[in-house]
Protein backbone atom coordinates (compact mmCIF):
# COMPACT_ATOMS: atom_id res chain seq x y z
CA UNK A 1 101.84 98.45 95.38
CA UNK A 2 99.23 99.35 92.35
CA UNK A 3 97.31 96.07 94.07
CA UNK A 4 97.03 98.29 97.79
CA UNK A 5 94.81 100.28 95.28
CA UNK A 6 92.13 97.66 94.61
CA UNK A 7 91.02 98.00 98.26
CA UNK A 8 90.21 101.51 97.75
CA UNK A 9 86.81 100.22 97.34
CA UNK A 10 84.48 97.68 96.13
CA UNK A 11 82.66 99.25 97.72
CA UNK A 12 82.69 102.55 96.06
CA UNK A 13 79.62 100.92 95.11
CA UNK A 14 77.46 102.42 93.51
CA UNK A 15 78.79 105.60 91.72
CA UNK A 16 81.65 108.03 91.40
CA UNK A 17 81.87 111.02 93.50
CA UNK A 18 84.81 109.93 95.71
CA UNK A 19 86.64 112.27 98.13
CA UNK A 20 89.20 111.33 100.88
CA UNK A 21 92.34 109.93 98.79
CA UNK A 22 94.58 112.68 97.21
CA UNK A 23 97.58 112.61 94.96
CA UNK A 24 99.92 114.59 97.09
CA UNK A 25 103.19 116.46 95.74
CA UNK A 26 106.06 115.47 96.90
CA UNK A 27 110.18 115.47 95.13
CA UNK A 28 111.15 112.91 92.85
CA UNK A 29 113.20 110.25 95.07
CA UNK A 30 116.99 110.54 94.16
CA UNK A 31 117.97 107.67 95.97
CA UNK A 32 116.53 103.60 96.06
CA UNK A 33 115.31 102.60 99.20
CA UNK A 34 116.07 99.40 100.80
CA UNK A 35 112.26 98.20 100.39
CA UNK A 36 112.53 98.86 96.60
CA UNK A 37 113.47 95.88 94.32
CA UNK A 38 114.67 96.43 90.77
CA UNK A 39 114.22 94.88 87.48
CA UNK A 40 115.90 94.75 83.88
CA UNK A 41 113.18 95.95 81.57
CA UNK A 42 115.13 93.33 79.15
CA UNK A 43 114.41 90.72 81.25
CA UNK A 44 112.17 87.70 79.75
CA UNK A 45 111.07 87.22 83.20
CA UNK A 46 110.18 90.72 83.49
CA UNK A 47 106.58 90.23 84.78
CA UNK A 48 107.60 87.94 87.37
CA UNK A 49 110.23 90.52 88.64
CA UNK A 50 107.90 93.03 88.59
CA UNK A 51 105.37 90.95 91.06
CA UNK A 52 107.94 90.45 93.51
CA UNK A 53 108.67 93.57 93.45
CA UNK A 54 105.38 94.75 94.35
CA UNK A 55 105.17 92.05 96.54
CA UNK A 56 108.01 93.51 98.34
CA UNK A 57 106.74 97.12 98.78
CA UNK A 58 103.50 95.75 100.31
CA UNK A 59 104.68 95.90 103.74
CA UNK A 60 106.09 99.54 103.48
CA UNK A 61 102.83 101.43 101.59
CA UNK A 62 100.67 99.58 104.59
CA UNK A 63 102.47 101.63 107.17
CA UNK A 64 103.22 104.81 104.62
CA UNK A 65 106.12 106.31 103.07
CA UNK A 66 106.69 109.48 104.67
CA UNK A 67 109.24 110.95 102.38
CA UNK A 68 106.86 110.37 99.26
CA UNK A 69 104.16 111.79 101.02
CA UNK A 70 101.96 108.69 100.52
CA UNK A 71 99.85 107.56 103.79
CA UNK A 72 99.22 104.32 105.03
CA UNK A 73 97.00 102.16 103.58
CA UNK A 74 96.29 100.08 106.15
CA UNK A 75 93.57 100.86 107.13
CA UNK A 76 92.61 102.70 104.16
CA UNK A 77 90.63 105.90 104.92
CA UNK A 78 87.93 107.72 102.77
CA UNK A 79 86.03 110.65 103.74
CA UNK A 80 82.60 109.86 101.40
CA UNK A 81 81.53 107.39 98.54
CA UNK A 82 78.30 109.77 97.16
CA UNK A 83 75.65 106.91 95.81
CA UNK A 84 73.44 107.93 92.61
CA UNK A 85 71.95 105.20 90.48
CA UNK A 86 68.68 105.94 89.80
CA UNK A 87 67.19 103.11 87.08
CA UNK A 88 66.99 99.62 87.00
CA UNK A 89 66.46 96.74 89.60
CA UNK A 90 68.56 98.93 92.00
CA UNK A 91 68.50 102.95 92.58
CA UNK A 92 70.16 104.51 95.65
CA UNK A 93 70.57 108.19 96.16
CA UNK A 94 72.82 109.44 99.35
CA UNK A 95 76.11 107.92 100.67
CA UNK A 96 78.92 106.67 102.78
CA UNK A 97 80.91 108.89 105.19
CA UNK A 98 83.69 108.02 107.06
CA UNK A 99 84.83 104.66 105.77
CA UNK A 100 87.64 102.44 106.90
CA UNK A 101 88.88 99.71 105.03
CA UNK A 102 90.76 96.71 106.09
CA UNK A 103 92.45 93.85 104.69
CA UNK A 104 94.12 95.19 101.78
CA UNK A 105 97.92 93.60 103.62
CA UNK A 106 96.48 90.28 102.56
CA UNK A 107 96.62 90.81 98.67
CA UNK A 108 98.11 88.41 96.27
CA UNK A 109 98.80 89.97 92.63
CA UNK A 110 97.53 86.61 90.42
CA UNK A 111 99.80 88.11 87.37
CA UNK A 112 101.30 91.23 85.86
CA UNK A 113 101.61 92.30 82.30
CA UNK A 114 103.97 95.21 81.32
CA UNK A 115 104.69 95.97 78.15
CA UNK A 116 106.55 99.25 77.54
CA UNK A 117 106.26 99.63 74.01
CA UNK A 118 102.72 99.25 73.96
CA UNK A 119 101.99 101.36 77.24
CA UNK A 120 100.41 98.58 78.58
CA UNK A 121 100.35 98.08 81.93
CA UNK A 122 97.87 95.18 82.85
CA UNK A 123 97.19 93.38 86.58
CA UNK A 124 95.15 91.14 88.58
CA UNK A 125 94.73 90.73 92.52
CA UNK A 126 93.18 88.22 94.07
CA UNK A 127 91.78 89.79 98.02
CA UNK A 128 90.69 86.67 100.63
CA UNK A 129 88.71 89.69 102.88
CA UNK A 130 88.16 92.98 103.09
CA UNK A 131 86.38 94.76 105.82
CA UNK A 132 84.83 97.70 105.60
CA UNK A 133 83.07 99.99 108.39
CA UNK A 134 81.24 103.69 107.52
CA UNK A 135 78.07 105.66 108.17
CA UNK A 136 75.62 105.67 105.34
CA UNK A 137 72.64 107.77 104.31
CA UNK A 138 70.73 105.91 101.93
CA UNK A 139 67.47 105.98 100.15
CA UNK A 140 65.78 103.85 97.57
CA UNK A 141 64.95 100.63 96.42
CA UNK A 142 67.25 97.37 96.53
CA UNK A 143 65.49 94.60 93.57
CA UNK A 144 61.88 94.64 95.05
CA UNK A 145 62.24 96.10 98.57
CA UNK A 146 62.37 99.26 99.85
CA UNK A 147 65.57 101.23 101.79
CA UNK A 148 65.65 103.96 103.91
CA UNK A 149 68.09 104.71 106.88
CA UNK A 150 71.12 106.35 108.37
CA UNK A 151 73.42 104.82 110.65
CA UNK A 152 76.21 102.69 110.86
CA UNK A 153 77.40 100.15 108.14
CA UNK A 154 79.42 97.15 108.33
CA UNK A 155 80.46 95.38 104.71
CA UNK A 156 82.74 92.32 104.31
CA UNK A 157 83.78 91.63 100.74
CA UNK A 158 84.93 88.23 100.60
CA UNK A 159 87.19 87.05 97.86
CA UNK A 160 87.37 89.40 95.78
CA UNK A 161 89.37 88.71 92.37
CA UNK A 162 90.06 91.91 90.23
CA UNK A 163 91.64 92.59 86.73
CA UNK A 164 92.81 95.97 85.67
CA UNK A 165 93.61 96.90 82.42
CA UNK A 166 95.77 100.56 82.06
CA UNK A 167 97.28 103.10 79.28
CA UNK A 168 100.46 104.04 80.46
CA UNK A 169 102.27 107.08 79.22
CA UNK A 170 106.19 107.84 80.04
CA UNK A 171 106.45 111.55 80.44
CA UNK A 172 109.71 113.13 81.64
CA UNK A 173 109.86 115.12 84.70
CA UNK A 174 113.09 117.21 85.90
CA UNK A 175 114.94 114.92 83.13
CA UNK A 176 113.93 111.73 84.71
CA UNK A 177 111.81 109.18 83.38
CA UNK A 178 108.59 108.53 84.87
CA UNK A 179 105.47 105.83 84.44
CA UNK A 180 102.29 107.57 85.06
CA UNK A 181 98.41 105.93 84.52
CA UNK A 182 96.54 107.82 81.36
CA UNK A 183 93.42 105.23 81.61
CA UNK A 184 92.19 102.52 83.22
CA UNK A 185 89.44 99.47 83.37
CA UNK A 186 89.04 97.57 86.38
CA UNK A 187 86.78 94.32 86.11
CA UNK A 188 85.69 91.73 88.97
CA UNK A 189 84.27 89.36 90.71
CA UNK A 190 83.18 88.72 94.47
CA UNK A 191 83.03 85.47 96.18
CA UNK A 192 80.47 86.70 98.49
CA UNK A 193 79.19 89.99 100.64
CA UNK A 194 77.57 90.64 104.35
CA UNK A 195 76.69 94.09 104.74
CA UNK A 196 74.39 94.99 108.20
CA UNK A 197 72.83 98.69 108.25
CA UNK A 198 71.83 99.93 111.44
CA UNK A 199 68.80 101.65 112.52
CA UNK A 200 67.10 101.52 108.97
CA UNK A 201 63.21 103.09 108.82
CA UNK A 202 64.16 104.85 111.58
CA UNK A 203 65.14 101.79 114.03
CA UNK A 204 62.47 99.57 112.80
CA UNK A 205 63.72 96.55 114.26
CA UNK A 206 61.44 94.18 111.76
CA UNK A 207 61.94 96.17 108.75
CA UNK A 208 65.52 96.53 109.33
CA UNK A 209 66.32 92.62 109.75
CA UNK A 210 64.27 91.97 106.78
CA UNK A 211 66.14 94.33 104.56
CA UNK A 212 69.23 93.06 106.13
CA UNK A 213 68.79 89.32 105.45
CA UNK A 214 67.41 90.22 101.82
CA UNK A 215 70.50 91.88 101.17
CA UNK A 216 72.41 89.40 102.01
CA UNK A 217 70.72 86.28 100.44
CA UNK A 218 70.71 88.27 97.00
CA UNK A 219 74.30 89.85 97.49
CA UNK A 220 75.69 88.40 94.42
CA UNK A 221 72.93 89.12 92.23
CA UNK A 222 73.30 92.76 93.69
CA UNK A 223 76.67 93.23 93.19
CA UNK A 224 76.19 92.35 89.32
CA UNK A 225 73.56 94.89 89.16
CA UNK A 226 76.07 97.26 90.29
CA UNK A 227 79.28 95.96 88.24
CA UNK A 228 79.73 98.84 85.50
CA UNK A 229 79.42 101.33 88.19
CA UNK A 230 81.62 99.88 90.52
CA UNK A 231 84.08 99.62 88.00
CA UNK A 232 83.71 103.15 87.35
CA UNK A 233 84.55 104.08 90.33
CA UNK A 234 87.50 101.76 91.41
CA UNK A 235 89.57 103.16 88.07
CA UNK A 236 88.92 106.70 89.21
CA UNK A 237 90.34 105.83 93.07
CA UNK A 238 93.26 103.45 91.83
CA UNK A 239 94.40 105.96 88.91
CA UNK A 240 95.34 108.44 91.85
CA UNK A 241 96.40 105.84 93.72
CA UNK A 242 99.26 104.12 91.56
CA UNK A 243 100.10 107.80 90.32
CA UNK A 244 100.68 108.87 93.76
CA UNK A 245 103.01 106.53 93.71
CA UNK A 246 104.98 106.28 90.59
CA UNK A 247 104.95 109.63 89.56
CA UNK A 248 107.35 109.82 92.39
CA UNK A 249 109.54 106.79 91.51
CA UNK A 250 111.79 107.33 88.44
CA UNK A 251 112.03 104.46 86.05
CA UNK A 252 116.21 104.54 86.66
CA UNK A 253 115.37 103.21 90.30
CA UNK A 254 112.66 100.31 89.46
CA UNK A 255 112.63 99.44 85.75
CA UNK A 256 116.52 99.76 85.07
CA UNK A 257 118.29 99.72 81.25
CA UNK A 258 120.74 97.17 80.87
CA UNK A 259 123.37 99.12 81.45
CA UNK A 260 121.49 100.30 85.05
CA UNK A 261 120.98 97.10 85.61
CA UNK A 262 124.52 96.05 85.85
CA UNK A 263 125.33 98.98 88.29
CA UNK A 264 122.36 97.60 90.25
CA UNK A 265 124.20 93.67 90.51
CA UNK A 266 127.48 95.53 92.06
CA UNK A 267 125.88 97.58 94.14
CA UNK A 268 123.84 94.81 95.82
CA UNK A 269 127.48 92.62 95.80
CA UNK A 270 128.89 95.52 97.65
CA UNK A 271 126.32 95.57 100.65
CA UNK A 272 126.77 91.75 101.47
C-alpha cells in the first residue's frame, strides 16, 4: 500500500509544486474487508506480517477502493509536476502536465520497519519499471547543453530502489486509533532512465535528437544532480498518499492488541 506511493513520481523531478493527488475525506471503515490482512503488534515477526499485508492490498488500491474514497493507482494520474531549479550543472524552469504513470502493480517492498513506540515507520521498495507519459514545457540548460521545447514526453525509470524513512504520530479520531505520517525522507537510486521529448527548438529535428541522446547517455549522472530535489518532492506526494489511506483504517482492524488479535484467529476459523 504505502509502496503504490513511491510511483507517484520519480519523476516529480525536479521540484515541488505538485497538484493532481488529493487526500479525500471519507468515514472511518467500521468493518475489515476481505483484502485486509491483520497483524499482532506483539508479534516478533511483526515486520514480516506487515509486508504481506501490504503485499496483499496491492491488488485492491491498483483498481481503487471506492468506499475509502481512494482512486486507482494504476495508472497513477497527476495533473502537473511545476520544474524550478535554477543553479548548478542543471536549471529547468516550466513543467509537466498531464502525466500518467505505469508500473507501480509490479512493486516489491525489500523490508519494513515499524516500531510503535518510537513512531517509526521505515520502508523500502524495490520498482523493475515504471513508465511514464506527459506534456512538458521546459526551458534551460541540462550539464552543458541547452533545452527548450513543448510537446510530448515519454520517461521510463528502470529499477528503481527507494528507502523511506517516516515520523508517525497516533492521534485518535471518533475514539478510534489511527496511524497518520507527521514527516518523511525518501532516498534512492535508479538503475537507469530513457526519456524522449518531442518537438524540442521548435521541431528541430537535429537539435532535438542531439538533446535526446545526451540525455540519455548522461541519465545517471542527471538524476544525481537532481537527487535532493527529487526527494523533496516524492515525501510531499507519498505523505498524502499513505495518509489517504490510513487515516481511514483504524489500528483495531490492521495492527490488532493481543486481545484483538485473538478475536481475529476465531473469526477467520469461523469463515472456513
Amino acid at each position: 500500500m504505502h509502496y503504490y506511493c513511491i510511483f507517484a513520481l520519480i519523476l516529480c523531478f525536479f521540484h515541488k509544486e505538485i497538484h493532481g493527488y488529493q487526500v479525500k475525506d471519507a468515514p472511518l471503515l467500521t468493518k475489515r474487508p476481505p483484502w485486509l490482512k491483520a497483524c499482532r503488534r506483539s508479534d516478533p515477526k511483526l515486520n514480516e506480517c506487515l509486508n504481506d499485508l501490504f503485499l496483499e492490498m496491492f491488488p485492491q488500491l491498483a483498481k481503487g477502493i471506492p468506499e475509502m474514497n481512494i482512486d486507482a493507482f494504476e495508472p497513477l494520474h497527476l495533473d502537473q509536476v511545476t520544474i524550478s531549479k535554477g543553479s548548478g550543472a542543471i536549471t529547468l524552469t516550466g513543467g509537466l502536465f498531464n502525466l500518467v504513470v505505469y508500473g507501480p502493480s509490479n512493486s516489491t517492498p525489500t523490508f519494513t520497519e515499524f516500531d510503535l513506540a518510537k513512531k517509526k515507520w521505515n520502508f523500502g521498495l524495490n520498482l523493475p519499471l515504471l513508465n511514464i507519459k506527459s506534456q512538458y514545457n521546459l526551458k534551460g540548460k541540462i550539464l552543458v547543453l541547452p533545452l527548450v521545447g513543448h510537446g510530448a514526453c515519454d520517461l521510463r525509470l528502470i529499477n528503481v530502489q527507494t528507502k523511506v524513512t517516516t515520523n508517525i504520530s497516533i492521534p485518535l479520531i471518533e475514539g478510534r486509533e489511527i496511524v497518520k505520517i507527521e514527516s518523511m525522507h525518501v532516498s534512492f537510486d535508479v538503475g537507469g532512465m530513457k526519456m524522449k521529448l518531442q518537438n524540442l527548438f521548435n521541431g528541430n529535428k537535429v537539435l532535438g535528437q542531439t538533446v535526446n541522446q545526451f540525455i540519455n547517455q548522461n541519465a545517471l549522472e542527471i538524476i544525481g544532480e537532481l537527487k535532493d530535489n527529487i526527494g523533496e518532492s516524492l515525501a510531499s506526494i507519498f505523505t498524502d498518499i499513505i495518509n489517504n489511506i490510513y487515516t481511514k483504517i483504524p489500528t483495531d482492524l490492521w495492527l490488532l492488541t493481543d486481545e484483538q488479535y485473538e478475536e481475529y484467529q476465531k473469526e477467520l476459523k469461523s469463515t472456513k
